[in-house]
C-alpha atoms as a PDB file:
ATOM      1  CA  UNK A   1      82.857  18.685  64.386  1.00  0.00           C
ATOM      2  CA  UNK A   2      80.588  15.367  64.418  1.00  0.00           C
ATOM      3  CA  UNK A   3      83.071  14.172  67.158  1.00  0.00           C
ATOM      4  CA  UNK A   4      82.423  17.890  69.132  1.00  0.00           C
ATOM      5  CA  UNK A   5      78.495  17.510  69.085  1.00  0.00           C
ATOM      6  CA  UNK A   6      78.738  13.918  70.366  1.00  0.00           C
ATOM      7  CA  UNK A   7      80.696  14.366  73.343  1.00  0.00           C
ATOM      8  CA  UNK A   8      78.378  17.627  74.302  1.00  0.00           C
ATOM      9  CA  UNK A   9      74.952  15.347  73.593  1.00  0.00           C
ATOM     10  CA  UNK A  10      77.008  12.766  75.711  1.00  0.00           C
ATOM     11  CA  UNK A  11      77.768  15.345  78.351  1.00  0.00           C
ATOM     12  CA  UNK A  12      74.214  16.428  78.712  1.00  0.00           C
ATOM     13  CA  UNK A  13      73.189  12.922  78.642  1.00  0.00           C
ATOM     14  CA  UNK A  14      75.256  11.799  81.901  1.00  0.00           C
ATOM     15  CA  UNK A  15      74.349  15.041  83.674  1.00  0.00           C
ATOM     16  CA  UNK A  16      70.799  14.548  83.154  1.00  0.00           C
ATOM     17  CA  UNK A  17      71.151  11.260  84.294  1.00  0.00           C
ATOM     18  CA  UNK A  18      73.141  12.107  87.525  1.00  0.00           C
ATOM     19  CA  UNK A  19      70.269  14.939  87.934  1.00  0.00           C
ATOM     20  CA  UNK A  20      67.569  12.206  87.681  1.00  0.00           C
ATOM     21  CA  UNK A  21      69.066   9.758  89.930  1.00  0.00           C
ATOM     22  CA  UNK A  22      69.918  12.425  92.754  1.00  0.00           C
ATOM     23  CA  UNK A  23      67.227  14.419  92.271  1.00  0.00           C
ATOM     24  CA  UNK A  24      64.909  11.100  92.113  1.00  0.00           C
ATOM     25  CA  UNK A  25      61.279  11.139  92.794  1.00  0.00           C
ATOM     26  CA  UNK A  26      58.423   9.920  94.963  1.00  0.00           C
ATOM     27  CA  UNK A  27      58.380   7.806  97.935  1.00  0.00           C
ATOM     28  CA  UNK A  28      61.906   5.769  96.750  1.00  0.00           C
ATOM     29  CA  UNK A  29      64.505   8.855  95.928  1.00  0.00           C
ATOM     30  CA  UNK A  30      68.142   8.076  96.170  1.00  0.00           C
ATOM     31  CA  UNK A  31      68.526  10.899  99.110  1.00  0.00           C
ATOM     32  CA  UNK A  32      66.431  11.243 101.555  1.00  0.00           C
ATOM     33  CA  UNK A  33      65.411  14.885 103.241  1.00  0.00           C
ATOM     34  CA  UNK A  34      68.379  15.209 105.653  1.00  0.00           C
ATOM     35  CA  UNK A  35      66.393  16.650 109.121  1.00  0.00           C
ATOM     36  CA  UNK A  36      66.978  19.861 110.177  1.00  0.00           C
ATOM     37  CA  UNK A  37      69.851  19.977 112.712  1.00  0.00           C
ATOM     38  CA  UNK A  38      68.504  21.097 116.051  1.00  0.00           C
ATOM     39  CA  UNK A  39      70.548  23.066 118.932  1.00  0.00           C
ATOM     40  CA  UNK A  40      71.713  19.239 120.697  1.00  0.00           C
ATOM     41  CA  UNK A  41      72.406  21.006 124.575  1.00  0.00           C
ATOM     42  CA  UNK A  42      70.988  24.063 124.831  1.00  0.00           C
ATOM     43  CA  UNK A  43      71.289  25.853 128.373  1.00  0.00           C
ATOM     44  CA  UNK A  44      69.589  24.258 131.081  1.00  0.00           C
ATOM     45  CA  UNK A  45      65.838  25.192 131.844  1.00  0.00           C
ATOM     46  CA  UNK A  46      66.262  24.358 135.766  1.00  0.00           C
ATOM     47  CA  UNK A  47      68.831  26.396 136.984  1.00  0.00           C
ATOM     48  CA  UNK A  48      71.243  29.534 136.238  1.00  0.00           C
ATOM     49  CA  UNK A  49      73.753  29.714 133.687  1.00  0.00           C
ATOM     50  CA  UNK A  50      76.956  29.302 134.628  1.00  0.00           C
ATOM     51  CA  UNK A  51      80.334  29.724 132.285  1.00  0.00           C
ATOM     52  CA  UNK A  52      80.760  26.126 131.586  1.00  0.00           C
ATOM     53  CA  UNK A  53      77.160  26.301 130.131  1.00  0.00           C
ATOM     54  CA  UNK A  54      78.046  29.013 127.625  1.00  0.00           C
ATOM     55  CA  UNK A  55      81.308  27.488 126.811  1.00  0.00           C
ATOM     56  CA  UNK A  56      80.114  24.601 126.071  1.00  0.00           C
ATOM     57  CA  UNK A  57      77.241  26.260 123.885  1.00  0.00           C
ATOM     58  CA  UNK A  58      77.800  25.563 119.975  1.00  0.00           C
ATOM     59  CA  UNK A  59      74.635  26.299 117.404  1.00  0.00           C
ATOM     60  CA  UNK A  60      74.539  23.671 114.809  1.00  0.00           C
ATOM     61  CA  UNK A  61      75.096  25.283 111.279  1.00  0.00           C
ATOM     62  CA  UNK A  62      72.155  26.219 108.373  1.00  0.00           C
ATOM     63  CA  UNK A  63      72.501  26.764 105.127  1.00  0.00           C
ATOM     64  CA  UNK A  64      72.996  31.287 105.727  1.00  0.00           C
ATOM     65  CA  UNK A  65      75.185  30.120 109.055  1.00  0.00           C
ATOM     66  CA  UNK A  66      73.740  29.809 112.079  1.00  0.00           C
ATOM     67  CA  UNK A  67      69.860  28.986 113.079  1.00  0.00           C
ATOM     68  CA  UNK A  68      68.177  32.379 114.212  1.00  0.00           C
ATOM     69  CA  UNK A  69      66.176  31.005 116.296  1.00  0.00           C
ATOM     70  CA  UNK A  70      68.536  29.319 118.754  1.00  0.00           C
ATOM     71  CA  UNK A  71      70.978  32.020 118.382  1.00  0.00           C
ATOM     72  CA  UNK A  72      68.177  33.929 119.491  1.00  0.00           C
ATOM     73  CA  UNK A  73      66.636  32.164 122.237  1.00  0.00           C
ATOM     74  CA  UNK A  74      70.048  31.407 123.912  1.00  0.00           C
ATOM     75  CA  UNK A  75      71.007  35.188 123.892  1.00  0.00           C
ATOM     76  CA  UNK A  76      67.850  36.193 125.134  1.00  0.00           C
ATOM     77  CA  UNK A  77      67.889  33.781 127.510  1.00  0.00           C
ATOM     78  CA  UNK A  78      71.315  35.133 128.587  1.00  0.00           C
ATOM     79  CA  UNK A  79      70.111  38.600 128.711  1.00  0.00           C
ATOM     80  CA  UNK A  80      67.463  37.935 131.032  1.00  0.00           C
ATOM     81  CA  UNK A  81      69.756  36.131 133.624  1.00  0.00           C
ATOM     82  CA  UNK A  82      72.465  38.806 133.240  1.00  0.00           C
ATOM     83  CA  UNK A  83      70.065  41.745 133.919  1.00  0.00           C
ATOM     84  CA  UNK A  84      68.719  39.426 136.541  1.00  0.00           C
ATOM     85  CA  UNK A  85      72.472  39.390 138.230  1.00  0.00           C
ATOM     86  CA  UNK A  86      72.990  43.125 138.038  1.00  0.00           C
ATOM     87  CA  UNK A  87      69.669  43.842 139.751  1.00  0.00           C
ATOM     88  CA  UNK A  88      70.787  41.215 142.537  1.00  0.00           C
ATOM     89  CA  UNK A  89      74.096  43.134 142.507  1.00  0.00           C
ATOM     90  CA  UNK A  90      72.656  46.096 143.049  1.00  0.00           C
ATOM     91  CA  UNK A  91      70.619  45.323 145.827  1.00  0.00           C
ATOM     92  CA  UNK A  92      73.266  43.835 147.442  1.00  0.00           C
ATOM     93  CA  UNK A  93      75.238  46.667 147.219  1.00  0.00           C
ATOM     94  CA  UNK A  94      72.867  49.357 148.010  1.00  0.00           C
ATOM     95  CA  UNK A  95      71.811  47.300 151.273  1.00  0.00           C
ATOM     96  CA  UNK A  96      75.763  46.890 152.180  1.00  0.00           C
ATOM     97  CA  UNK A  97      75.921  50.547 151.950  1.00  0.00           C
ATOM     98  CA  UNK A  98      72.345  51.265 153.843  1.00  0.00           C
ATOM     99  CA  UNK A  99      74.531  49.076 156.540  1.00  0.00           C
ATOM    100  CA  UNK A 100      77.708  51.032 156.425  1.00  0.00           C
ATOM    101  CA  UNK A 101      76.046  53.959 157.021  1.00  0.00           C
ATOM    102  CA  UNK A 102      73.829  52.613 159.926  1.00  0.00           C
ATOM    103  CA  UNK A 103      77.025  51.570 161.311  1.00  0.00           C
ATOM    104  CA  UNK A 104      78.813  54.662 160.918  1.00  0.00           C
ATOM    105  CA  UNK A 105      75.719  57.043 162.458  1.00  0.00           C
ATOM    106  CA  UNK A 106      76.059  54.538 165.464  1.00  0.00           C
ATOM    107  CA  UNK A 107      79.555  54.633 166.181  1.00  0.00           C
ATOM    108  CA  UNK A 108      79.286  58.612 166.021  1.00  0.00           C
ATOM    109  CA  UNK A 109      76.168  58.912 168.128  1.00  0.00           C
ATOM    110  CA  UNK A 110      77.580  56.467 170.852  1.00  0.00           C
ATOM    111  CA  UNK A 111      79.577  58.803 173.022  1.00  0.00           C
ATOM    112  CA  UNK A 112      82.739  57.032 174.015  1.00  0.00           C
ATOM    113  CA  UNK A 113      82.650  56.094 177.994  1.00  0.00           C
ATOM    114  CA  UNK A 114      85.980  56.372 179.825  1.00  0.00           C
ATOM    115  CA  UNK A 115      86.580  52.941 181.261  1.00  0.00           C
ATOM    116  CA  UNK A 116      85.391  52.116 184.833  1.00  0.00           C
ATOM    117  CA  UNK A 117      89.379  52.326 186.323  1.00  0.00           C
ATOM    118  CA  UNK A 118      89.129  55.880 185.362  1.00  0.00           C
ATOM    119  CA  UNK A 119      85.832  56.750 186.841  1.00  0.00           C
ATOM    120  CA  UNK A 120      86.703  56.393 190.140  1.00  0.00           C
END
């Protein structure tokens, strides 16, 4: 029993120790505050986003997963140029069919004119 009580005060004794030493204090502790890992190439500021951009994308981990922050600036950032695109895309398209139908109400108003061998 003696033997049991001194290898638990012993036990306590080294993990207090390892505590103390990690743990430390003041200006001189053993580890240092690691900084906080920061999204290293984030999409570029100066022109769109292309799929190279997002594949190469990777958010650098926290201690619940992912930072929420630069998960959420980079998908709002991506939002914005996306719903960017589909307004472009449908301008585009509703000019290319405001042309179509320009072009079709001219080829029907334009009466077709026999060729001048047949005229005379």
């Amino acid at each position: 029993m003696v033997m049991f009580l001194f290898l638990v005060v012993a036990l306590a004794v080294v993990v207090g120790a390892v505590t103390l030493a990690v743990v430390g204090g003041g200006d001189s502790a053993p580890l240092p505050e690691a900084a906080p890992e920061r999204l290293q190439d984030s999409l570029p500021p100066d022109r769109p986003v292309g799929r190279a951009d997002v594949d190469r994308l990777r958010f650098p981990l926290a201690a619940r997963g992912y930072r929420m922050a630069d998960v959420d600036d980079a998908l709002g950032r991506l939002a914005a140029e996306l719903a960017e695109r589909d307004a472009r895309i449908a301008d585009l398209e509703s000019a290319l069919a405001g042309a179509r139908a320009a072009a079709a109400h001219l080829s029907m108003e334009k009466p077709a004119s026999p060729p001048e061998d047949e005229q005379r």
